[in-house]
Protein backbone atom coordinates (compact mmCIF):
# COMPACT_ATOMS: atom_id res chain seq x y z
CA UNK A 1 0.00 0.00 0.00
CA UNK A 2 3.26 2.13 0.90
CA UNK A 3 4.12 1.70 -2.47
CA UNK A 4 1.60 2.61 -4.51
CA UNK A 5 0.75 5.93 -2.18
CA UNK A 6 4.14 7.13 -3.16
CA UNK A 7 4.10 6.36 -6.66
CA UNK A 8 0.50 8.44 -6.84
CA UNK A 9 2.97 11.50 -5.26
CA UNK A 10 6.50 11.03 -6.80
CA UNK A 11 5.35 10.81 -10.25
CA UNK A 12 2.70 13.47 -10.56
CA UNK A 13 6.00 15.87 -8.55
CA UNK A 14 8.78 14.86 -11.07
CA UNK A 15 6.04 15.38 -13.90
CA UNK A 16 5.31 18.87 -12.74
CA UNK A 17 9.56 19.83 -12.22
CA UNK A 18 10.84 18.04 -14.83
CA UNK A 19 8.20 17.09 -16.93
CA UNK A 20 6.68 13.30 -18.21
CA UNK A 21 9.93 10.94 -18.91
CA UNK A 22 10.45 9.57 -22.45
CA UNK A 23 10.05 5.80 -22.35
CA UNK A 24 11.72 4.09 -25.21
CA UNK A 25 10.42 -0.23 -26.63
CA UNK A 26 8.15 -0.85 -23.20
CA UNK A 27 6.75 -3.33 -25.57
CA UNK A 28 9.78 -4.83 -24.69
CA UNK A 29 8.76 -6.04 -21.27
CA UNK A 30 7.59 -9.50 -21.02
CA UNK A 31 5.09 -10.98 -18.70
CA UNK A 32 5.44 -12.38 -15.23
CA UNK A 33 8.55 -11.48 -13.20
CA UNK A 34 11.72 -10.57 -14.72
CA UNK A 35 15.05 -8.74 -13.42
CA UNK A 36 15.66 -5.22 -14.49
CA UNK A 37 19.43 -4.67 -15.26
CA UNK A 38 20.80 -1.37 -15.67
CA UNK A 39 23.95 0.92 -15.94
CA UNK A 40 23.93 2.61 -11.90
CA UNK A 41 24.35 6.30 -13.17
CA UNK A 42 22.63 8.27 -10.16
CA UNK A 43 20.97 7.35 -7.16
CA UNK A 44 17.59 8.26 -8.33
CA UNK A 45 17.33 5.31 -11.08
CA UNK A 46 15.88 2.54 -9.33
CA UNK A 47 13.39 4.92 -8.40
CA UNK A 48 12.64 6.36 -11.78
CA UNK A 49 12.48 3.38 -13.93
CA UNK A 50 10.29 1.64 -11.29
CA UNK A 51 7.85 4.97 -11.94
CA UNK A 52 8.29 4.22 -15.35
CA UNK A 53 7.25 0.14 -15.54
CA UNK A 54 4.45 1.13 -12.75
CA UNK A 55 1.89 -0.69 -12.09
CA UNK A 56 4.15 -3.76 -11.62
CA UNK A 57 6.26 -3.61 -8.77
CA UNK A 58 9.71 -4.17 -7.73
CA UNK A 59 12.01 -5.33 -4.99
CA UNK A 60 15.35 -3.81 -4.56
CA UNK A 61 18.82 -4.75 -2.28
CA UNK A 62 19.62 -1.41 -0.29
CA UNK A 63 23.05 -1.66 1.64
CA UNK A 64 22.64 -2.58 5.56
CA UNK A 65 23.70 0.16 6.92
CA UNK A 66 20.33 2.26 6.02
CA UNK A 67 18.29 0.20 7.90
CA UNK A 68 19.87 0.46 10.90
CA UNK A 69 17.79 3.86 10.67
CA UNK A 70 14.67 2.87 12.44
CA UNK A 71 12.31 5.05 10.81
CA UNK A 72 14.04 4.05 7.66
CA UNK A 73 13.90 0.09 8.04
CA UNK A 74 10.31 1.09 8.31
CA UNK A 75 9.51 2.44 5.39
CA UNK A 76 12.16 0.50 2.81
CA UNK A 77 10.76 -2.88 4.29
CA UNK A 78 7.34 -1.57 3.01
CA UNK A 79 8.74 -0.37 -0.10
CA UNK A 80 10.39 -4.19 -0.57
CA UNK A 81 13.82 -3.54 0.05
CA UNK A 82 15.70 -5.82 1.51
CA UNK A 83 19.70 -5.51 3.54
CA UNK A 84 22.72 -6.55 1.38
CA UNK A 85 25.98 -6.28 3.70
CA UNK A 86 28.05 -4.89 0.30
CA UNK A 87 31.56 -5.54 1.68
CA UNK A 88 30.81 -9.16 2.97
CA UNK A 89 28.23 -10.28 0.66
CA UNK A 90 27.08 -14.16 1.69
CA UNK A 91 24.25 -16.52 0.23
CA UNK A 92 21.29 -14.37 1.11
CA UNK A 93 22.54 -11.87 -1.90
CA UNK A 94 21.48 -14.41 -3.72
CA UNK A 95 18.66 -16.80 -1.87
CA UNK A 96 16.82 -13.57 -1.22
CA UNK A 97 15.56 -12.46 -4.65
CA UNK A 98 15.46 -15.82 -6.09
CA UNK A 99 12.85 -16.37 -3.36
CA UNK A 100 11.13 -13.24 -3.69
CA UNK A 101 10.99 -13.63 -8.10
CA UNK A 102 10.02 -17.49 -7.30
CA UNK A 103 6.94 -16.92 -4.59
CA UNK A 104 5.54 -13.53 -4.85
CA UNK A 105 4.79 -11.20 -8.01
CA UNK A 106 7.82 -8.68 -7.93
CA UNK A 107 10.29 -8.48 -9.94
CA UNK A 108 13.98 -7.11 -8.98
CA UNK A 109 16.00 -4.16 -10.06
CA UNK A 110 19.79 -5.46 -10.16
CA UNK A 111 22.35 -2.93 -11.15
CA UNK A 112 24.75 -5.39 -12.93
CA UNK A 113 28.31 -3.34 -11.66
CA UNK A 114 27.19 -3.08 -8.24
CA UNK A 115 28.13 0.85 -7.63
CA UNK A 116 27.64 3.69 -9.50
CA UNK A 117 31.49 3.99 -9.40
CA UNK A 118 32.46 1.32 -11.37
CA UNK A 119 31.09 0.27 -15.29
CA UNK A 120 32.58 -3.25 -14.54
CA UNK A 121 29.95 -5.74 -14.82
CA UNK A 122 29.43 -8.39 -12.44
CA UNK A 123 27.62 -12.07 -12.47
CA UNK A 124 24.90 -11.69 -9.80
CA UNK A 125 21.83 -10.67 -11.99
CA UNK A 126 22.82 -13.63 -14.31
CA UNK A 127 22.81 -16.22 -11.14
CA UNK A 128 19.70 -14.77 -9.68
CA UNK A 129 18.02 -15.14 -13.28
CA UNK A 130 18.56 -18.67 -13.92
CA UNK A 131 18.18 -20.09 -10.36
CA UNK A 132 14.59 -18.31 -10.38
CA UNK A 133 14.08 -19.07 -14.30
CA UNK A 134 13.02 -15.47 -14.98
CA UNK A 135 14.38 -13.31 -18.02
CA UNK A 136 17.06 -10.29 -17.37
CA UNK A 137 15.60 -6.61 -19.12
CA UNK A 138 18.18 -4.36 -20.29
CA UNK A 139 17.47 -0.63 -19.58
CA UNK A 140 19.30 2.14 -19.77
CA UNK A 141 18.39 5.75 -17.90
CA UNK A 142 19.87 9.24 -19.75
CA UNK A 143 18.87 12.33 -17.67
CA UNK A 144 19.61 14.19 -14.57
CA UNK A 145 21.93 12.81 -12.62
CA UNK A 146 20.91 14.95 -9.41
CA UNK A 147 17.81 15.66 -7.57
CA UNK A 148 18.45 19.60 -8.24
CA UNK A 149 19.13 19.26 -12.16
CA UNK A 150 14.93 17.97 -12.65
CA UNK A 151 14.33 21.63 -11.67
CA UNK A 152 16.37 22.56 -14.80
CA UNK A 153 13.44 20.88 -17.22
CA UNK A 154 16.38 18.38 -18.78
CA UNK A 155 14.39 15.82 -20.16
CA UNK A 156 14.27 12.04 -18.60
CA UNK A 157 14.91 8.99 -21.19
CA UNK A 158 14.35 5.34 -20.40
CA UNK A 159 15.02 2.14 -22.65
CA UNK A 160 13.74 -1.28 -22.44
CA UNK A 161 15.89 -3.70 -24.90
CA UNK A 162 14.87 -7.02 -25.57
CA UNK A 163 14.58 -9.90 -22.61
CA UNK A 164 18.37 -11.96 -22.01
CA UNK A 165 17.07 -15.21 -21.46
CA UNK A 166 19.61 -18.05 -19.54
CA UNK A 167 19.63 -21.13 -20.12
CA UNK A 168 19.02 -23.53 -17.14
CA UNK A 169 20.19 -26.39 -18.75
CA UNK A 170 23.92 -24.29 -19.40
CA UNK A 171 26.79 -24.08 -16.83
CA UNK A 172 27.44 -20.61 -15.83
CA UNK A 173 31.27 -20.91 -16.58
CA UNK A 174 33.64 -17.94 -17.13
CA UNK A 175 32.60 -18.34 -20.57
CA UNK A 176 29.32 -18.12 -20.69
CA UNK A 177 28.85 -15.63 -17.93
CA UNK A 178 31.51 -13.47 -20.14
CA UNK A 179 28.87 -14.28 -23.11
CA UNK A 180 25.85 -12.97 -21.02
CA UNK A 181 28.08 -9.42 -19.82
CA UNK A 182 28.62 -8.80 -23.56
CA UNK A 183 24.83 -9.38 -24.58
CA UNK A 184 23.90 -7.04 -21.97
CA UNK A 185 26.53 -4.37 -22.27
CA UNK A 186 25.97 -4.79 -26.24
CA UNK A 187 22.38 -4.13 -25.44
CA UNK A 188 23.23 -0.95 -23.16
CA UNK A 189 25.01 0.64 -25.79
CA UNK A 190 22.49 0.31 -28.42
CA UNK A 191 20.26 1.86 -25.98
CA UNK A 192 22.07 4.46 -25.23
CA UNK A 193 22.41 4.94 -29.23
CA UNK A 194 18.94 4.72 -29.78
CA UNK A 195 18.21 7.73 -27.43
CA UNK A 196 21.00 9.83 -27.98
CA UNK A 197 23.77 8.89 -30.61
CA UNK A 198 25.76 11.09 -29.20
CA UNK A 199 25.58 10.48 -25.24
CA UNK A 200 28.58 9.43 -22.97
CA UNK A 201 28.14 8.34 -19.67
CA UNK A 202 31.57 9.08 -17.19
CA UNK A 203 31.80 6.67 -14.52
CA UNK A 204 32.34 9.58 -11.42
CA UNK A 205 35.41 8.74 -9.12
CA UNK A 206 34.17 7.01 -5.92
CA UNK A 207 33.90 9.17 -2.31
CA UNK A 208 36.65 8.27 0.25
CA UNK A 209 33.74 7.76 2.37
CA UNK A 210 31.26 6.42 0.17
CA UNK A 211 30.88 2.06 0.10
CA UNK A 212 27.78 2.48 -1.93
């Protein structure tokens, strides 16, 4: 219910400052639950390409340390987030979402190079995808990178590509997990294309005190 009451208040708000966002191939998005891969460019894109797949809803790994927060554990739990400890990952990083793809009807927003500081892809998402037998959606965000910039009208753009399907019946070796990385980042490039031909993202240096 959480959810939904803030979608009916954040997305009429970033309409009004910033305008409606472009959406790009939404035909793209298959039925059922699926995993949402992405580029991590700002802090604000889980947020804005849930708004943008709304009414189906979505789970998402937040780092530990915010829900030590009382007030917010409260509310992420109720948005569907669930504690990752980033710098000792175990199973649960894992077992979590499977379970949560497998028995209820969210999907999962996985940002494939774990950090906004880094365009290094990693093999979660692909893991997570065939252990709960769900496809992986490439998307791709191009907009304002800070909550201040939507006041400056720059427009937002979001791209579905086509579903990465993996094979249960295939070992996820080095080689075909290398296979999968270069279907998606193949597919996040033509995305980016397709919106702007010209646009190139710089991965920002990382905080000393940042372990997002």
């Amino acid at each position: 219910m959480l959810y939904s009451f803030l979608v009916a208040i954040v997305q009429p708000f970033l309409n009004l400052i910033n305008g409606k966002a472009k959406i790009y191939n939404k035909e793209n998005i298959p039925d059922g639950n699926y995993i949402i891969i992405a580029p991590h460019r700002t802090w604000m894109d889980p947020v804005l390409i849930a708004l943008a797949i709304y009414p189906k809803k979505f789970s998402f790994m937040a780092k530990k340390e915010i829900f030590e927060n009382p007030l917010a554990a409260f509310f992420l739990k109720r948005l569907h987030a669930f504690p990752v400890d980033r710098k000792n990952p175990g199973p649960s990083v894992i077992k979590k979402p499977v379970q949560i793809l497998r028995k209820t009807d969210l999907s999962t927003i996985i940002f494939p190079s774990g950090s906004r500081y880094s365009s290094k892809l990693k093999g979660g998402a692909t893991l997570i995808a065939k252990l709960a037998n769900v496809p992986l959606v490439p998307v791709v965000y191009q907009g304002p990178l800070k909550f201040g910039e939507m006041f400056k009208r720059q427009p937002r753009h979001i791209a579905f590509g086509k579903p990465i399907y993996v094979d249960r019946k295939n070992k996820l070796d080095e080689a075909s997990q290398a296979k999968l990385e270069d279907e998606m980042q193949k597919s996040f490039d033509e995305l980016d294309h397709q919106i702007n031909p010209n646009y190139k993202y710089i991965v920002p240096p990382k905080p000393k005190d940042d372990d997002f």
